[in-house]
N, C-alpha and C. Protein backbone atom coordinates (compact mmCIF):
# COMPACT_ATOMS: atom_id res chain seq x y z
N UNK A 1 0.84 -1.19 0.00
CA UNK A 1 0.00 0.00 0.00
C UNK A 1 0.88 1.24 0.00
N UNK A 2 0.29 2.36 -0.49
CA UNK A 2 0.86 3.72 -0.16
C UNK A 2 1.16 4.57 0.60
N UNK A 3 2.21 4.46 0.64
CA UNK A 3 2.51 5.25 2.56
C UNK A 3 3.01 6.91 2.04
N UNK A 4 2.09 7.56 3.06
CA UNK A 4 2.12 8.87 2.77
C UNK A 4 3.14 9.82 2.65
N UNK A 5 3.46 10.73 1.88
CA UNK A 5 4.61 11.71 1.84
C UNK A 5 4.55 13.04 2.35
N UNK A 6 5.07 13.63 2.75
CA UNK A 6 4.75 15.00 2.43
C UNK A 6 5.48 15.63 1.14
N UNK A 7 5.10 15.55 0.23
CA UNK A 7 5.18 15.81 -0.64
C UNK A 7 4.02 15.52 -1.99
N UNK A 8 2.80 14.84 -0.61
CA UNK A 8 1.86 14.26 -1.30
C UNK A 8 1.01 16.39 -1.28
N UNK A 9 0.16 16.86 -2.32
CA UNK A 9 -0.86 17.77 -2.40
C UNK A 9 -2.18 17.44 -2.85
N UNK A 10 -3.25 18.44 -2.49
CA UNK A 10 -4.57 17.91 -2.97
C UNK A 10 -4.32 18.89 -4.02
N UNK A 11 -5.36 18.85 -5.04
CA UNK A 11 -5.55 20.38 -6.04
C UNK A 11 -6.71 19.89 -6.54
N UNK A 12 -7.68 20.57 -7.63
CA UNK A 12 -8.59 20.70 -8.53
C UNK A 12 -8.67 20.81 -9.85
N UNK A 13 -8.49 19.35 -10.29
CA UNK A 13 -8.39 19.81 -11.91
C UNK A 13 -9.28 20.04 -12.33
N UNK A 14 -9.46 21.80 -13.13
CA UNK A 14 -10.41 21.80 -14.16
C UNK A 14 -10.93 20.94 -15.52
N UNK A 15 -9.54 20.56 -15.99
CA UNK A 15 -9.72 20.07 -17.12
C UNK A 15 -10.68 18.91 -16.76
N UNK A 16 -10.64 17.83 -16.09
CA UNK A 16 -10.94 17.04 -15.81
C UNK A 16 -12.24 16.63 -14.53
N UNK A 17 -12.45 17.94 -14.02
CA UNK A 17 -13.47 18.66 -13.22
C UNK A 17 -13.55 17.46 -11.66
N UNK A 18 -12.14 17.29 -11.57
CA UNK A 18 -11.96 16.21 -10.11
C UNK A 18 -11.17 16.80 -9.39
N UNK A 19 -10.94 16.51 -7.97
CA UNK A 19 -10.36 16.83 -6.83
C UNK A 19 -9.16 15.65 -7.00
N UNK A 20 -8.09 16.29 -7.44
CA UNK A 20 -7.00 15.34 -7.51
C UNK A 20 -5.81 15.58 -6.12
N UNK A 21 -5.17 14.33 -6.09
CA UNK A 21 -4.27 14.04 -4.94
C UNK A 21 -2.72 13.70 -5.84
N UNK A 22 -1.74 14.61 -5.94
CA UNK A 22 -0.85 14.63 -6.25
C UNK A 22 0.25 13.96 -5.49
N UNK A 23 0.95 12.29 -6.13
CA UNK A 23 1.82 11.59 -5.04
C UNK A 23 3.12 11.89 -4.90
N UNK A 24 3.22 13.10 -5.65
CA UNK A 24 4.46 13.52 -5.93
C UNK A 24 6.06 12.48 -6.05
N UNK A 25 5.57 11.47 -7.19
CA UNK A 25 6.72 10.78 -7.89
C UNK A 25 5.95 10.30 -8.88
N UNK A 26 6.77 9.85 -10.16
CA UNK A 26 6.56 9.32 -11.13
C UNK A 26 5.07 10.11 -11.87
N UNK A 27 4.80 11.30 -11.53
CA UNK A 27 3.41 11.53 -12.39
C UNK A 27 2.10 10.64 -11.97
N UNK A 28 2.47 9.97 -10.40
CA UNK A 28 1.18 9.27 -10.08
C UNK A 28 0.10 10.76 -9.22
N UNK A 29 -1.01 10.50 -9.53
CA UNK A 29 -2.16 11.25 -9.61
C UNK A 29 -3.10 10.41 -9.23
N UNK A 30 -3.63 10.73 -8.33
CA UNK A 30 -5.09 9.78 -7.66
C UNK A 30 -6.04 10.94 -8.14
N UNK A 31 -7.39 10.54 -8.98
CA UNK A 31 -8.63 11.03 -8.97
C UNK A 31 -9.87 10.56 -8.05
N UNK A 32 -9.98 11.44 -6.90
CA UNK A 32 -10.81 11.51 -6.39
C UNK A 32 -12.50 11.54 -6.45
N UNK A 33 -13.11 10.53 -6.48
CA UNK A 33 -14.48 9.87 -6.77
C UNK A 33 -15.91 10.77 -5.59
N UNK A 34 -15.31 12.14 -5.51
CA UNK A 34 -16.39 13.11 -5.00
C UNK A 34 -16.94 13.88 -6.45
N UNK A 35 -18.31 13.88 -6.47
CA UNK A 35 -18.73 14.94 -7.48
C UNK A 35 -18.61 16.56 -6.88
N UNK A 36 -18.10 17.28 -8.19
CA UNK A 36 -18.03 18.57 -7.78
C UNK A 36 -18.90 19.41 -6.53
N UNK A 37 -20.14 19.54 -7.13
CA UNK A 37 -21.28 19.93 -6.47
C UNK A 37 -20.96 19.34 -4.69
N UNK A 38 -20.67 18.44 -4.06
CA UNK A 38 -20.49 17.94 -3.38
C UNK A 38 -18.93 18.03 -2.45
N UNK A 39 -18.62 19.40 -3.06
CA UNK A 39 -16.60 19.37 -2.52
C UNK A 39 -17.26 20.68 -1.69
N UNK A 40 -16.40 20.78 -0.56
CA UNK A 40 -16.26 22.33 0.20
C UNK A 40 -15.74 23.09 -0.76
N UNK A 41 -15.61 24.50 -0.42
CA UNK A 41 -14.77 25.45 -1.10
C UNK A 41 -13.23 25.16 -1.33
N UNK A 42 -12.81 24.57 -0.02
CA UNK A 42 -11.42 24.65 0.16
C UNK A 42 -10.98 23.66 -0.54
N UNK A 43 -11.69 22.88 -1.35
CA UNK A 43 -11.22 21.64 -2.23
C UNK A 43 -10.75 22.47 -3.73
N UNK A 44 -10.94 23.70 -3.94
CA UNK A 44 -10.63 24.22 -4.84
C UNK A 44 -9.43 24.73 -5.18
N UNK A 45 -8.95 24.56 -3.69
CA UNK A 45 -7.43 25.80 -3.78
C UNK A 45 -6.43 24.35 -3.23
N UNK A 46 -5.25 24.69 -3.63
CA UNK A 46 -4.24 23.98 -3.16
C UNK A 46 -4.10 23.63 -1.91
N UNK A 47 -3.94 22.34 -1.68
CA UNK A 47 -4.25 21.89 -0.03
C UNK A 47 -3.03 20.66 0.14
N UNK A 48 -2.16 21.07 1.28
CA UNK A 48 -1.26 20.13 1.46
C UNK A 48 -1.87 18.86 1.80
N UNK A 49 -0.73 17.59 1.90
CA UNK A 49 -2.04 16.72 2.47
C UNK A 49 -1.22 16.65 3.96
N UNK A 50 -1.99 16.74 5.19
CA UNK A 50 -1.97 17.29 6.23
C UNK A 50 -1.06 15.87 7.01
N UNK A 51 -0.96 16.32 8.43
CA UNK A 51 -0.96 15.35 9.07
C UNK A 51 -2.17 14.75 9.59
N UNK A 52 -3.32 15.08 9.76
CA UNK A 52 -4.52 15.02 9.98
C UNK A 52 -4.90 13.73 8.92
N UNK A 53 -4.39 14.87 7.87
CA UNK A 53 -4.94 13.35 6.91
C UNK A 53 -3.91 12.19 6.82
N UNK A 54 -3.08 12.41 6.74
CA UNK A 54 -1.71 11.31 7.60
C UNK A 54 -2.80 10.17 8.35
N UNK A 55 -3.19 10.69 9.48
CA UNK A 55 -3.26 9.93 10.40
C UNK A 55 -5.02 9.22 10.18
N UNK A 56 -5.67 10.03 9.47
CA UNK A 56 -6.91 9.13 8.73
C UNK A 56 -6.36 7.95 7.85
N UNK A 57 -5.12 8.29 7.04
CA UNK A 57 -4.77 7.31 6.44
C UNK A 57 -4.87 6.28 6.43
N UNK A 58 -3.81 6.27 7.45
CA UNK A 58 -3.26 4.95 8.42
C UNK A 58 -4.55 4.29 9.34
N UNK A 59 -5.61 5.28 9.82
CA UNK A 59 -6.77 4.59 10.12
C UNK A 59 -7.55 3.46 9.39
N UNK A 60 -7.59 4.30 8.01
CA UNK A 60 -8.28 3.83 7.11
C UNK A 60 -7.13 2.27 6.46
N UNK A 61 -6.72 2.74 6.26
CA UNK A 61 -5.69 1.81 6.05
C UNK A 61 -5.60 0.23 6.96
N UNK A 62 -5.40 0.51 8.23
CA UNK A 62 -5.90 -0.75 8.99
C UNK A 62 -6.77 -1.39 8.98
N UNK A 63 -8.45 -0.92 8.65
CA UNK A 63 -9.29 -1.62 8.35
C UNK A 63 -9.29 -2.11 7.53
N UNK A 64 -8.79 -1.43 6.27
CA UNK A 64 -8.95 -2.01 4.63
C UNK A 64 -8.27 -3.57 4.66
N UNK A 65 -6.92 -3.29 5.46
CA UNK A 65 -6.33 -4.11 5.52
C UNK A 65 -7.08 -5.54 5.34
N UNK A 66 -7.97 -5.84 6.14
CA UNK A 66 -9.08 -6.79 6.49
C UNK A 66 -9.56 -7.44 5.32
N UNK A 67 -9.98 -6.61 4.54
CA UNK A 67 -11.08 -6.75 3.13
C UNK A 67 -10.21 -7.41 2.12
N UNK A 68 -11.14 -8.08 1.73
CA UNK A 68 -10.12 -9.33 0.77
C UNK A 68 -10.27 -8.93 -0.66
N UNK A 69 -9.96 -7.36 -0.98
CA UNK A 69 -9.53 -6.96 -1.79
C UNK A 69 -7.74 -6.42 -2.25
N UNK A 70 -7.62 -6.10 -3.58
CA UNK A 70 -6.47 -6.20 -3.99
C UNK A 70 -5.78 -5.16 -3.12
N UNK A 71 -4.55 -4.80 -2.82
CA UNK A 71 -3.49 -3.76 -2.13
C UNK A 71 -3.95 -2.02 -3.32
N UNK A 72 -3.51 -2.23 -4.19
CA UNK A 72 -4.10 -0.68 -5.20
C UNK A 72 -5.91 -0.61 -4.81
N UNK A 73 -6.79 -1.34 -4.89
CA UNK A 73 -8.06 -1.24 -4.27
C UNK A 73 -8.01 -0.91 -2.45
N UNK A 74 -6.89 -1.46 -2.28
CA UNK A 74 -7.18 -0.61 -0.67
C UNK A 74 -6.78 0.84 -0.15
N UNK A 75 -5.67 0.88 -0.77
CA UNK A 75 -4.98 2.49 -1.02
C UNK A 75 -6.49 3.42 -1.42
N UNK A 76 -6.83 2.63 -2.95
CA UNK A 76 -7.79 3.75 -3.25
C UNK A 76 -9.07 4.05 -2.40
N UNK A 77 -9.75 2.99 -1.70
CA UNK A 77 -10.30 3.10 -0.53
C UNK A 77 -10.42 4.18 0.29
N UNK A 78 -8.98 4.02 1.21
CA UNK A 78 -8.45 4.37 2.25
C UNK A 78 -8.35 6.23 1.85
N UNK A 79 -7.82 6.53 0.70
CA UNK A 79 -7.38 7.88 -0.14
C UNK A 79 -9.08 8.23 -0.16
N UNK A 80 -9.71 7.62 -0.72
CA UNK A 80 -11.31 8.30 -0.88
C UNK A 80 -11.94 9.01 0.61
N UNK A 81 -11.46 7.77 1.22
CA UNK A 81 -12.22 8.03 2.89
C UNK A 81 -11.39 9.30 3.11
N UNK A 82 -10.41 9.81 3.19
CA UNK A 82 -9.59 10.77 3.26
C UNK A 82 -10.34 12.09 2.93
N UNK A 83 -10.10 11.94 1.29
CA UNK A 83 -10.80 13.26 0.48
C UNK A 83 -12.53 13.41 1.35
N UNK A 84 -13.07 12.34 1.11
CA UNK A 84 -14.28 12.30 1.95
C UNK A 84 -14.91 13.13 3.73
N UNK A 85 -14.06 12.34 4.62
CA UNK A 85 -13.31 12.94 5.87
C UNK A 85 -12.97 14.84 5.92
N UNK A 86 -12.05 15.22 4.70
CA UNK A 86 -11.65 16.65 4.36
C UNK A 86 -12.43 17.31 3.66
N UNK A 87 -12.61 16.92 2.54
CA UNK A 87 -13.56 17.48 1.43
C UNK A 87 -14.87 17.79 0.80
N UNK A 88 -15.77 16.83 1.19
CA UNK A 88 -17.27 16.68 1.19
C UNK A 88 -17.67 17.43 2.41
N UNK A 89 -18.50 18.00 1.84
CA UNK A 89 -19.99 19.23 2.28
C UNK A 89 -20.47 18.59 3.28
N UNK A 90 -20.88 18.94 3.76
CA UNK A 90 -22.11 18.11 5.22
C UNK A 90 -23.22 18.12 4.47
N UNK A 91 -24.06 16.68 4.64
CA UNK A 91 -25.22 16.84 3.84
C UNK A 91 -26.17 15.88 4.68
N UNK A 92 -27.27 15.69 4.64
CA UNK A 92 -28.46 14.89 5.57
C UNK A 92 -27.96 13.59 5.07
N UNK A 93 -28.33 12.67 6.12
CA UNK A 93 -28.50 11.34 5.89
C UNK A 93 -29.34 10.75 4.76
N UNK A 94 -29.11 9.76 4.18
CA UNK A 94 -29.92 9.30 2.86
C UNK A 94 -30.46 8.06 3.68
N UNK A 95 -30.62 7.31 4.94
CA UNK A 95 -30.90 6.24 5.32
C UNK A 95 -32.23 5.72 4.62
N UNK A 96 -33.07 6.71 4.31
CA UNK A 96 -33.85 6.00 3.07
C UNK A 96 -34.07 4.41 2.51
N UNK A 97 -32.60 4.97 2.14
CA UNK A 97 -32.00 3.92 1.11
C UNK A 97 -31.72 2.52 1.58
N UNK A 98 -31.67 2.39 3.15
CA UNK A 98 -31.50 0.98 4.12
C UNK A 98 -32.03 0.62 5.00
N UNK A 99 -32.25 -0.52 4.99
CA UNK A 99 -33.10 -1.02 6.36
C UNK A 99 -32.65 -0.95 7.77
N UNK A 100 -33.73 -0.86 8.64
CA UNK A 100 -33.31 -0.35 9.81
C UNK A 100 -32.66 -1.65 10.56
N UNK A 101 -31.72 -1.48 11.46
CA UNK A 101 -31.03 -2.95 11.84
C UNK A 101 -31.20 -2.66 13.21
N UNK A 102 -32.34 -2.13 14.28
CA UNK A 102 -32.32 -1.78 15.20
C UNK A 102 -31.24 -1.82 16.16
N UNK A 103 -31.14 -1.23 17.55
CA UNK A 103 -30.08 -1.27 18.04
C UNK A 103 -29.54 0.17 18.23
N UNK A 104 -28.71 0.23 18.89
CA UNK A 104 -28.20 1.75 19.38
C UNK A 104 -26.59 1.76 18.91
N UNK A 105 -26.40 0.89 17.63
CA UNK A 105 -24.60 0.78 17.63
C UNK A 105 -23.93 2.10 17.05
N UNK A 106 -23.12 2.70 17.95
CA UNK A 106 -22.30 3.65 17.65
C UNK A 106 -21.09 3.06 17.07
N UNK A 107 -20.69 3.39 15.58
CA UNK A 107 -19.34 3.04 15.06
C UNK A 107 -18.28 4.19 15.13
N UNK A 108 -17.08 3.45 14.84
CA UNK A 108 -15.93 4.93 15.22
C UNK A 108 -15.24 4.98 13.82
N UNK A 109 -14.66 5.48 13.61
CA UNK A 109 -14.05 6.49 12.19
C UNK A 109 -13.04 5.03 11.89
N UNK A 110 -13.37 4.84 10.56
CA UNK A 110 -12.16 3.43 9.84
C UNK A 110 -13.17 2.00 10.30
N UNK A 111 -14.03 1.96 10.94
CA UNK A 111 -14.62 0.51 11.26
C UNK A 111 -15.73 0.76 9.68
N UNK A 112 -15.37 -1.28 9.94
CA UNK A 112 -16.13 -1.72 8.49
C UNK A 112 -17.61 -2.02 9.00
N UNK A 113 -18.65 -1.30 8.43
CA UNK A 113 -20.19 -2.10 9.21
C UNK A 113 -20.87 -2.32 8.01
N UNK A 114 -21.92 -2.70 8.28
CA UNK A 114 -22.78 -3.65 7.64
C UNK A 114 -24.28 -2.94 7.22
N UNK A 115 -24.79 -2.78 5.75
CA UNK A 115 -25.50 -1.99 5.83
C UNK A 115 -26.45 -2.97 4.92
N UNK A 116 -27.82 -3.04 4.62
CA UNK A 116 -28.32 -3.54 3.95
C UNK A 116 -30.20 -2.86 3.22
N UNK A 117 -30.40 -3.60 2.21
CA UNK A 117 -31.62 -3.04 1.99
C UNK A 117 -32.49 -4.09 1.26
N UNK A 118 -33.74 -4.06 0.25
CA UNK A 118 -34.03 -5.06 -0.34
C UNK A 118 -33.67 -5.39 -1.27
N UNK A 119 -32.59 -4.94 -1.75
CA UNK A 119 -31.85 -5.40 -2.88
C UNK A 119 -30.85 -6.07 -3.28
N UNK A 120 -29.95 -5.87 -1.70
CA UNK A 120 -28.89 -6.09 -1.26
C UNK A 120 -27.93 -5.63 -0.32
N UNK A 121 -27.06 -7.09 0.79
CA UNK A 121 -26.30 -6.39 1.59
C UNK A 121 -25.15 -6.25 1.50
N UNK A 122 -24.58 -5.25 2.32
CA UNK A 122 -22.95 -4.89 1.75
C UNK A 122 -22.31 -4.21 3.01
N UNK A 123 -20.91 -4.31 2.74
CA UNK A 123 -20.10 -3.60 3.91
C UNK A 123 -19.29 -1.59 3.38
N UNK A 124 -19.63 -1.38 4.10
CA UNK A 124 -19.06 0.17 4.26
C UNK A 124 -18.18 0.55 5.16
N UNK A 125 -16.95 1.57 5.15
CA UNK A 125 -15.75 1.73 6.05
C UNK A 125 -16.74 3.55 6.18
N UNK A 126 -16.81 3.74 7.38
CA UNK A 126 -17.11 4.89 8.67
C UNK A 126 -15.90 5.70 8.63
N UNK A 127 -16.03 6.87 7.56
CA UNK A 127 -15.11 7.72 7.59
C UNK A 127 -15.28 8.50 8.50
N UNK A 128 -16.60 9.32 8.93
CA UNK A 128 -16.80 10.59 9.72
C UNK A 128 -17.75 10.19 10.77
N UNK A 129 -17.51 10.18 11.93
CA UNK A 129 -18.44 9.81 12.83
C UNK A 129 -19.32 10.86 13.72
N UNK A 130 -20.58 11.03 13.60
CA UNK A 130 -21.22 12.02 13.54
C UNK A 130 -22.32 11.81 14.65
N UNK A 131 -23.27 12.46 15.54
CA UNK A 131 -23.89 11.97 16.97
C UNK A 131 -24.89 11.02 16.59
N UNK A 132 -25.53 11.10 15.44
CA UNK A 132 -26.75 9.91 15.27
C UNK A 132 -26.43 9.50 13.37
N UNK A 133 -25.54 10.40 12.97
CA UNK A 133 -25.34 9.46 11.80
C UNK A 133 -23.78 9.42 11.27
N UNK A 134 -23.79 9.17 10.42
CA UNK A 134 -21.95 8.64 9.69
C UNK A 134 -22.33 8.94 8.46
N UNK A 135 -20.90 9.45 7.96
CA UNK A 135 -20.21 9.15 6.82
C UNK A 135 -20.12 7.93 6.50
N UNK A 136 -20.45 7.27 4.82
CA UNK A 136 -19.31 6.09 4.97
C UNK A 136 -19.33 5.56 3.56
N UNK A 137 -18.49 4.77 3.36
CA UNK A 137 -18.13 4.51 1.74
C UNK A 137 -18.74 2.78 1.39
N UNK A 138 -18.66 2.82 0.20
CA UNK A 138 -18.87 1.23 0.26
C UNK A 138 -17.41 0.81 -0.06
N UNK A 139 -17.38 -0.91 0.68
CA UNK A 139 -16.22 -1.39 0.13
C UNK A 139 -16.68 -2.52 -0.72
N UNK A 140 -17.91 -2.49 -1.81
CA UNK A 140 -18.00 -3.47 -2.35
C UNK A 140 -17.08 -3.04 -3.72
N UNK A 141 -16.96 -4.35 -4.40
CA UNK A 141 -16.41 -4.00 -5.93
C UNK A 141 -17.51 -3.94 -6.93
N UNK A 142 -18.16 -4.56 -6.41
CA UNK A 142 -19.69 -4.75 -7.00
C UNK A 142 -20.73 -3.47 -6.62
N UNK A 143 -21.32 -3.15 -7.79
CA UNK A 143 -22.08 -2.03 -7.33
C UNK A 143 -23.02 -2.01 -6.25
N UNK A 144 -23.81 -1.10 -5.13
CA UNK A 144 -24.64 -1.49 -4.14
C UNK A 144 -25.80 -0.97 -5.13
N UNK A 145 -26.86 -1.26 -4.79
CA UNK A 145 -28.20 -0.71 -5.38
C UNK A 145 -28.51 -0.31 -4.69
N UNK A 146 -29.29 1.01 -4.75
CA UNK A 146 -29.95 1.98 -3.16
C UNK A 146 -31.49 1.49 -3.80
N UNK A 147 -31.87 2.03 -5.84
CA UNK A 147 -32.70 1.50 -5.87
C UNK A 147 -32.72 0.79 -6.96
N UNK A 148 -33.83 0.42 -8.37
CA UNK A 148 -33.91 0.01 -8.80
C UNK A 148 -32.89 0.64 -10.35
N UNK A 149 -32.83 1.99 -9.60
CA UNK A 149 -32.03 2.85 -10.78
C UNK A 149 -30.90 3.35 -10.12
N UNK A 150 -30.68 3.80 -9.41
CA UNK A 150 -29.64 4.34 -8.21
C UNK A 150 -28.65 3.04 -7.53
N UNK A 151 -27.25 3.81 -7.93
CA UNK A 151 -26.10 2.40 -7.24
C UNK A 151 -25.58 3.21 -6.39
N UNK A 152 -24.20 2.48 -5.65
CA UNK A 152 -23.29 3.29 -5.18
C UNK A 152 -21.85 2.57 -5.73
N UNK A 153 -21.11 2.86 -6.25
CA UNK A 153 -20.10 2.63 -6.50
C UNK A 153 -18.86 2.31 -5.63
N UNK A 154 -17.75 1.21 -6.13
CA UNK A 154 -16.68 1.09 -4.71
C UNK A 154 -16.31 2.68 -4.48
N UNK A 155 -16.24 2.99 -3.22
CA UNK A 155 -15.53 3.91 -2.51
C UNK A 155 -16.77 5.03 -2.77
N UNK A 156 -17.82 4.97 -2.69
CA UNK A 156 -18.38 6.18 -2.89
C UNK A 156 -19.55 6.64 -1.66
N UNK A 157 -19.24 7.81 -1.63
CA UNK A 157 -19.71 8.17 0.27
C UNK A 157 -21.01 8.79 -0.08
N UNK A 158 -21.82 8.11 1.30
CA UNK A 158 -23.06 8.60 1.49
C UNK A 158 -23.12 7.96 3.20
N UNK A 159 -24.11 9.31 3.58
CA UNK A 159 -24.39 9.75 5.02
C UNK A 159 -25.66 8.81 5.40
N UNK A 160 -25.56 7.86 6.72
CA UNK A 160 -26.43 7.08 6.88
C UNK A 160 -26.86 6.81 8.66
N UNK A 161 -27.65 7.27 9.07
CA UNK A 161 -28.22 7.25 10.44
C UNK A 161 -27.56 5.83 10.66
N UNK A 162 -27.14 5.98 12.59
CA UNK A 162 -26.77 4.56 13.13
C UNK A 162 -26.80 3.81 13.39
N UNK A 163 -28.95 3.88 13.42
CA UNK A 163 -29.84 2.86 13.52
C UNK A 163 -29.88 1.69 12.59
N UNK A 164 -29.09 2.28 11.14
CA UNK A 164 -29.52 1.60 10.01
C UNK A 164 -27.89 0.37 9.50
N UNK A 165 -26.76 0.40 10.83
CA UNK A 165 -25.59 0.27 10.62
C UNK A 165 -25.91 -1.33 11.95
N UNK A 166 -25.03 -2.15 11.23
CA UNK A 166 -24.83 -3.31 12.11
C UNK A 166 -23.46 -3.71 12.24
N UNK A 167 -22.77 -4.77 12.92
CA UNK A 167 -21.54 -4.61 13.20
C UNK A 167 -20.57 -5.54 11.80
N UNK A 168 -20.10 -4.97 11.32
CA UNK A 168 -19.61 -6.37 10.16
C UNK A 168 -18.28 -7.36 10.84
N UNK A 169 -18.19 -8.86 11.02
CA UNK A 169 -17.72 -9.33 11.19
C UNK A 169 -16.76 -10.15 10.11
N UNK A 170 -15.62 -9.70 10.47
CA UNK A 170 -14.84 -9.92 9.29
C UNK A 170 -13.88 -11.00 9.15
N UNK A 171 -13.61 -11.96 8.90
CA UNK A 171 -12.62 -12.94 9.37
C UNK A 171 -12.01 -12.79 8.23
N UNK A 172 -10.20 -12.79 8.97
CA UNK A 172 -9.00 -12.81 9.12
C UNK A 172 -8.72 -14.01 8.45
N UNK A 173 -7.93 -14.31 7.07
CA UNK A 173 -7.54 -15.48 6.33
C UNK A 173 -6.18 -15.95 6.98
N UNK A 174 -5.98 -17.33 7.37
CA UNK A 174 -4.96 -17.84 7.72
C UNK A 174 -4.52 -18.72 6.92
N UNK A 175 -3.51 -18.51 6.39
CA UNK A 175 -2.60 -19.69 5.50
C UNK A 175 -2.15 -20.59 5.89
N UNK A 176 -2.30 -22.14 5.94
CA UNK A 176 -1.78 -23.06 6.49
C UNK A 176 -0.51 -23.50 5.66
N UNK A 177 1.05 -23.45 6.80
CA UNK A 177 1.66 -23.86 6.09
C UNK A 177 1.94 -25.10 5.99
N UNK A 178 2.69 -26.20 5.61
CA UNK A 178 3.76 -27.66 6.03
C UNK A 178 4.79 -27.27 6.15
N UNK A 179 5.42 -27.35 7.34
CA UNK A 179 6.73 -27.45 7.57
C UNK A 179 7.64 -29.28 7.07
N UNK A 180 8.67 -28.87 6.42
CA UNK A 180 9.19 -29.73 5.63
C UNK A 180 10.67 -29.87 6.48
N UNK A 181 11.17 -30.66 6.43
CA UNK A 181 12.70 -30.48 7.27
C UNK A 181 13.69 -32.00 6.49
């Protein structure tokens, strides 16, 4: 995975109308999967990438760890939850979109939970933790359906009350080896 620089920057490409993350080597460029309409102001102007966001990183980063997706799929993850965390507007909850999983579970910032509806269930990483609702992304690769026309895409954030969040249990792959002598 990608371990952060300072020398990493956020910026705004017009041409390309995305919130880009500059890794400063080789011309690598992460495009950030927020729609415009949906960035703060300050996503417009040159923005170091902080220690703040440093340390979301590495949050985010530990959980991903978990998900039995590829190492470049977890980076990009982990980088979304970031821009997400910094960059995205405050906006109402869409819980709408999921069934209620009763219960009072409070999740904390980087935990993977469990969200579901009638279409289908799926796991999401809790970027922003908020008094009765969250931030949070999906980590499917597979699209989520909110509805019959409406998806959510990997890594793409939407705000969801805590009522509607269950705990995802994730098991840890162990490789069995043979020892040979």
């Amino acid at each position: 995975m990608l371990k952060p620089s300072d020398r990493w920057n956020w910026y705004y490409n017009e041409t390309d109308k995305a919130l880009m993350l500059d890794l400063g080597q080789d011309d690598m460029v992460f495009n950030v999967n927020i729609a415009k309409k949906m960035l703060v102001n300050t996503a417009f102007e040159a923005n170091e990438f902080s220690i703040d966001d440093a340390n979301s990183y590495h949050t985010f980063c530990e959980q991903v760890n978990l998900l039995p997706i590829s190492d470049p799929r977890k980076s990009e993850l982990a980088l979304n939850g970031v821009a997400a965390r910094r960059f995205h507007k405050p906006v109402q909850p869409k819980s709408w979109f999921f069934s209620s999983q009763g219960g009072d579970f409070i999740p904390v910032e980087g935990e993977i939970v469990h969200l579901r509806n009638c279409y289908n269930d799926g796991l999401f990483m809790v970027v922003e933790v908020g008094e009765t609702a969250s931030m949070c992304l999906s980590v499917s690769l597979k699209d989520f359906s909110l509805t019959e026309s409406k998806i959510l895409q990997f890594g793409e954030p939407i705000k969801v009350m805590h009522d509607r969040f269950a705990k995802a249990y994730l098991q840890t792959q162990v490789d069995n080896f043979a020892m040979v002598g």
